[in-house]
C-alpha atoms as a PDB file:
ATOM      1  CA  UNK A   1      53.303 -26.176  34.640  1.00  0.00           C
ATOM      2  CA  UNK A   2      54.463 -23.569  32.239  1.00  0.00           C
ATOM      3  CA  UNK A   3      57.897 -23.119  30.175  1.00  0.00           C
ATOM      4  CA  UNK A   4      58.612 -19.929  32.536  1.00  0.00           C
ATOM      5  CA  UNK A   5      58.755 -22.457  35.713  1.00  0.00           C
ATOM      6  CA  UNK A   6      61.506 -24.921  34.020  1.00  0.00           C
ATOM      7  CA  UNK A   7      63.173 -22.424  31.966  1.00  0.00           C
ATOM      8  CA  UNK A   8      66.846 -21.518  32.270  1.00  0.00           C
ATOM      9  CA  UNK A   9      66.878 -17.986  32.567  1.00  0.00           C
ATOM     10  CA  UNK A  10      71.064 -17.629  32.758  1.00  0.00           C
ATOM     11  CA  UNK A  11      71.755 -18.220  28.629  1.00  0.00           C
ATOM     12  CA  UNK A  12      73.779 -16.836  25.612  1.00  0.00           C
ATOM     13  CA  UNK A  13      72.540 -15.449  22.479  1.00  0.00           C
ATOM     14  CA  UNK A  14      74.252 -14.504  19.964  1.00  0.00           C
ATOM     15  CA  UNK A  15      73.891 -11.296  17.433  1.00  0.00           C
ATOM     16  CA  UNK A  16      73.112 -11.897  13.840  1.00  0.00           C
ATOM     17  CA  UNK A  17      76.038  -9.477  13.086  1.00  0.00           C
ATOM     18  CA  UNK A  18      78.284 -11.931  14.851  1.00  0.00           C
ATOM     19  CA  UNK A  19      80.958 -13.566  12.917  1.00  0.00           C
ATOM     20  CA  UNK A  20      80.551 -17.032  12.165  1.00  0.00           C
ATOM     21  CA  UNK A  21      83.785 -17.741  14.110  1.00  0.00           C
ATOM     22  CA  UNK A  22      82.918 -15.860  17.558  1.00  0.00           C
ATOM     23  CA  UNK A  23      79.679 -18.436  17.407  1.00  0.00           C
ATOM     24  CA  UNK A  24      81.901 -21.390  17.426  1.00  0.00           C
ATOM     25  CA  UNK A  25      84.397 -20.352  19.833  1.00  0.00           C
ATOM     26  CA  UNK A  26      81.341 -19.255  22.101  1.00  0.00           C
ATOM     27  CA  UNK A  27      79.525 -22.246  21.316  1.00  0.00           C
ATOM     28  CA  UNK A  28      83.257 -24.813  22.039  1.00  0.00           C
ATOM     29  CA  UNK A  29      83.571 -22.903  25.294  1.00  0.00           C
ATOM     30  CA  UNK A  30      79.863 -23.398  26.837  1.00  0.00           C
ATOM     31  CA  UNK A  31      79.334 -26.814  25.666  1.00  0.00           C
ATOM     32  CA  UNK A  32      75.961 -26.301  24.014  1.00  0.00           C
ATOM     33  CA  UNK A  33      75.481 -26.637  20.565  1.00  0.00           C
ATOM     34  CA  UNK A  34      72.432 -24.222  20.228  1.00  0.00           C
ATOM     35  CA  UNK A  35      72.375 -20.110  20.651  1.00  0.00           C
ATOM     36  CA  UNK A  36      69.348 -17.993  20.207  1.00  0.00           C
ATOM     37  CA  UNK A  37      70.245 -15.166  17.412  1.00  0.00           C
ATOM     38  CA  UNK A  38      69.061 -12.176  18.233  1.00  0.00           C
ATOM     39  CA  UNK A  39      68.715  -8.653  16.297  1.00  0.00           C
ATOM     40  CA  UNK A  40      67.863  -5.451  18.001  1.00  0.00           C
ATOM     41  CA  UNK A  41      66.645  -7.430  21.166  1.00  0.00           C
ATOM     42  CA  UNK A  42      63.951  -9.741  19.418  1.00  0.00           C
ATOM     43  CA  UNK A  43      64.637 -13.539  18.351  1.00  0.00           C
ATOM     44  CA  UNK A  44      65.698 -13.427  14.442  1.00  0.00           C
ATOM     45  CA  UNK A  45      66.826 -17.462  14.417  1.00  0.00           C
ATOM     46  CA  UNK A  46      68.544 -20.344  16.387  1.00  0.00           C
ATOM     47  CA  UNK A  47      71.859 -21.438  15.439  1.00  0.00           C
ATOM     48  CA  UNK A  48      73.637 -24.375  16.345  1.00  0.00           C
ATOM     49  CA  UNK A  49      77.468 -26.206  15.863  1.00  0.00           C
ATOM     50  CA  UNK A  50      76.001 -27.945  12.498  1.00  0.00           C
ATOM     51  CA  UNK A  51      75.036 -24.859  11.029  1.00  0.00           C
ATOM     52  CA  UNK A  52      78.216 -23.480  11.495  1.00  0.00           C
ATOM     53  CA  UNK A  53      80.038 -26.234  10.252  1.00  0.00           C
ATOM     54  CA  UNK A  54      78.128 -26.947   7.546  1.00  0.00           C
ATOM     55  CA  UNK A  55      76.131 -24.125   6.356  1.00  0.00           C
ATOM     56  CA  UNK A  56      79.303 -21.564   6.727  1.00  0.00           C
ATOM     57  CA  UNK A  57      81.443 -24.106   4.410  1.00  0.00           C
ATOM     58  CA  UNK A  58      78.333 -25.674   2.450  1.00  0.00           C
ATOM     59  CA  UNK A  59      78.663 -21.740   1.477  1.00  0.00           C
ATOM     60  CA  UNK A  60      82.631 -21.529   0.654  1.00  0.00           C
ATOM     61  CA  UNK A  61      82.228 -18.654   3.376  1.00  0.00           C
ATOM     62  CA  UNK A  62      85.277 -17.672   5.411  1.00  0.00           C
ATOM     63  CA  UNK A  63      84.280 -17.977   9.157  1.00  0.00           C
ATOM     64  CA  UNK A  64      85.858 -14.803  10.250  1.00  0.00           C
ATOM     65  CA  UNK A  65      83.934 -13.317   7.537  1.00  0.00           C
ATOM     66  CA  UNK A  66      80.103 -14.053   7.638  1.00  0.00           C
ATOM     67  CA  UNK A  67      77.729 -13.419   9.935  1.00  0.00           C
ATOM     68  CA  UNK A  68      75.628 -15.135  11.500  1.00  0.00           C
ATOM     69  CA  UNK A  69      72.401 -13.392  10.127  1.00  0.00           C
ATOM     70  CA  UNK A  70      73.576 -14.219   6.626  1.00  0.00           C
ATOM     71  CA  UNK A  71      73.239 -18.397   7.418  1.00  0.00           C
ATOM     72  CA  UNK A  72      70.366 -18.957   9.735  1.00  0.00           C
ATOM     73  CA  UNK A  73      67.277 -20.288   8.998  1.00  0.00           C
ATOM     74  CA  UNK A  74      64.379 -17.972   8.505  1.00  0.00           C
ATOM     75  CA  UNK A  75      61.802 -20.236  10.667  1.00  0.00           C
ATOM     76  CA  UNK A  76      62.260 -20.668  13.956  1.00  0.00           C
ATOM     77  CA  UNK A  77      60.359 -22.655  17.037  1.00  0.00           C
ATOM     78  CA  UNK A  78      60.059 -20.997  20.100  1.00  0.00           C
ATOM     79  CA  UNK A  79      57.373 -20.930  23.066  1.00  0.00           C
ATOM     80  CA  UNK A  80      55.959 -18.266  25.264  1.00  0.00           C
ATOM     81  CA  UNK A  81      56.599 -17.945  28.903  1.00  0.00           C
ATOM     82  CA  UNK A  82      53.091 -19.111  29.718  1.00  0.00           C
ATOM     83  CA  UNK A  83      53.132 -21.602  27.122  1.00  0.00           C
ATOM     84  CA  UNK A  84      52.199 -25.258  29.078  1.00  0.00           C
ATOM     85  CA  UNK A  85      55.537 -27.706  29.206  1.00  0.00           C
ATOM     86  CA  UNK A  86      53.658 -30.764  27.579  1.00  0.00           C
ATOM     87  CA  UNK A  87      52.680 -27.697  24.417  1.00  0.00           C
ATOM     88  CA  UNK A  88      56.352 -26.897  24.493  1.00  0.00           C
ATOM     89  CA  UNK A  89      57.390 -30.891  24.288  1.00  0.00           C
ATOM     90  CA  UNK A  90      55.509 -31.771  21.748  1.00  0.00           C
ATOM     91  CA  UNK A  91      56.347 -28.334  19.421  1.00  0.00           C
ATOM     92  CA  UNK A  92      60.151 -29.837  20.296  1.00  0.00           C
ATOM     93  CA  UNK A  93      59.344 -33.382  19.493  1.00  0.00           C
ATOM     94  CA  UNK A  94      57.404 -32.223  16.039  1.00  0.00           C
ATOM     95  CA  UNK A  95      60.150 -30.187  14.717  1.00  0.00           C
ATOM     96  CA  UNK A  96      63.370 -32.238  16.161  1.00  0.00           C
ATOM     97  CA  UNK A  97      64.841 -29.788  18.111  1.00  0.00           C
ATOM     98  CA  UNK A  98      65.710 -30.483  21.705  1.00  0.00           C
ATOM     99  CA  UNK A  99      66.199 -26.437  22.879  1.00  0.00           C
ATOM    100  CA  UNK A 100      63.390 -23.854  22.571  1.00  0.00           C
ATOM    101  CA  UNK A 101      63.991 -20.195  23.516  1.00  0.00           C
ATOM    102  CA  UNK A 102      61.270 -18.960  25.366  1.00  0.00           C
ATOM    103  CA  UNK A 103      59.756 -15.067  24.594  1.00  0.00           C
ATOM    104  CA  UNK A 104      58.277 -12.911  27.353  1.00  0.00           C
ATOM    105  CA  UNK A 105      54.441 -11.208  25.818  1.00  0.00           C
ATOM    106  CA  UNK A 106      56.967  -8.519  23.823  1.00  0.00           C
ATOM    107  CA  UNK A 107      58.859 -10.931  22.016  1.00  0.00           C
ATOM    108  CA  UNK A 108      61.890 -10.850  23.946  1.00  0.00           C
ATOM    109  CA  UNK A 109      63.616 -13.851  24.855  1.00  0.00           C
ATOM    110  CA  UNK A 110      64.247 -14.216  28.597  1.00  0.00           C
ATOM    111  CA  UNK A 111      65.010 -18.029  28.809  1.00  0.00           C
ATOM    112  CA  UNK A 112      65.587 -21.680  27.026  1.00  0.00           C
ATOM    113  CA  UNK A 113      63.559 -24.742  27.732  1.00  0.00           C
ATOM    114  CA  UNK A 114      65.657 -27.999  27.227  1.00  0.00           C
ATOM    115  CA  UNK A 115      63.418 -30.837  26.442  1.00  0.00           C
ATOM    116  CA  UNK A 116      65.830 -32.851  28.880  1.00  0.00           C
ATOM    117  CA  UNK A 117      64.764 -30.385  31.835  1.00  0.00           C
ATOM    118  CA  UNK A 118      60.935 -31.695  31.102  1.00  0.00           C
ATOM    119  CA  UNK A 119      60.391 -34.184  33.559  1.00  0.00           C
ATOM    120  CA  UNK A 120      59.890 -37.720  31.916  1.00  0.00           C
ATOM    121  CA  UNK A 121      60.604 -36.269  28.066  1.00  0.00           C
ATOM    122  CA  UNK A 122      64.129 -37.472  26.346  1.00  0.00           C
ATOM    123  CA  UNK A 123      66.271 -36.206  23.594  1.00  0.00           C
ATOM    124  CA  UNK A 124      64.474 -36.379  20.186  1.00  0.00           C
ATOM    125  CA  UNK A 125      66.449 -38.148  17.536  1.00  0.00           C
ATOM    126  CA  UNK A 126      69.435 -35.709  15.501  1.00  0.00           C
ATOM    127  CA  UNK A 127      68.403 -31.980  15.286  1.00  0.00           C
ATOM    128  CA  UNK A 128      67.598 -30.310  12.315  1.00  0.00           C
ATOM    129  CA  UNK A 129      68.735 -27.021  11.663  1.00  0.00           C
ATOM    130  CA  UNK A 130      66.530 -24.527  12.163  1.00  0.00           C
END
């Protein structure tokens, strides 16, 4: 089975030009606490409530103020569309993270795989930022 069969294809992302505050109104009003960044189509980073939180005050930013490119992570793990689901589990397990957007062949992202939508995987411990 591959990520593209499990995947949720109906997802937000957010733009790295975003304000830090549009993420975490967008991210209050979905109830999820990750969003794929993107930049001119193509994943840049993930971003998630504790980043916001933390890395937008860790900063002494003003949340109306910085963007969303300035405080993401550089790294990010993500999984192809053909990519097998027990690949894509254990790349979630390995670097804590319990959401993984999923890229078509030209690095687009057209879906997320939640590790809870693998059948018989569970939550990893707290995320990590990433």
């Amino acid at each position: 089975m591959t990520a593209a069969e499990l995947m949720t294809r109906k997802f937000e992302i957010v733009h790295a030009d975003a304000c830090l505050e549009e993420v975490a109104r967008k991210l209050e009003s979905s109830d999820i606490d990750h969003l794929p960044v993107c930049k001119d189509g193509l994943l840049v980073g993930m971003i998630t409530q504790e980043e916001v939180a933390v890395r937008g005050s860790a900063a002494n930013r003003r949340a109306e103020r910085t963007r969303v490119g300035d405080v993401i992570a550089p790294d990010v793990v993500f999984c192809f569309e053909n990519t097998e689901v027990d690949e894509a589990a254990s790349l979630m397990k390995e670097n804590r993270v319990s959401l993984l957007p999923v890229l078509s062949r030209t690095k687009k992202v057209v879906g997320v795989l939640a590790l809870k939508d693998i059948p018989g995987e569970r939550e990893p411990g707290p995320t990590q930022p990433r």
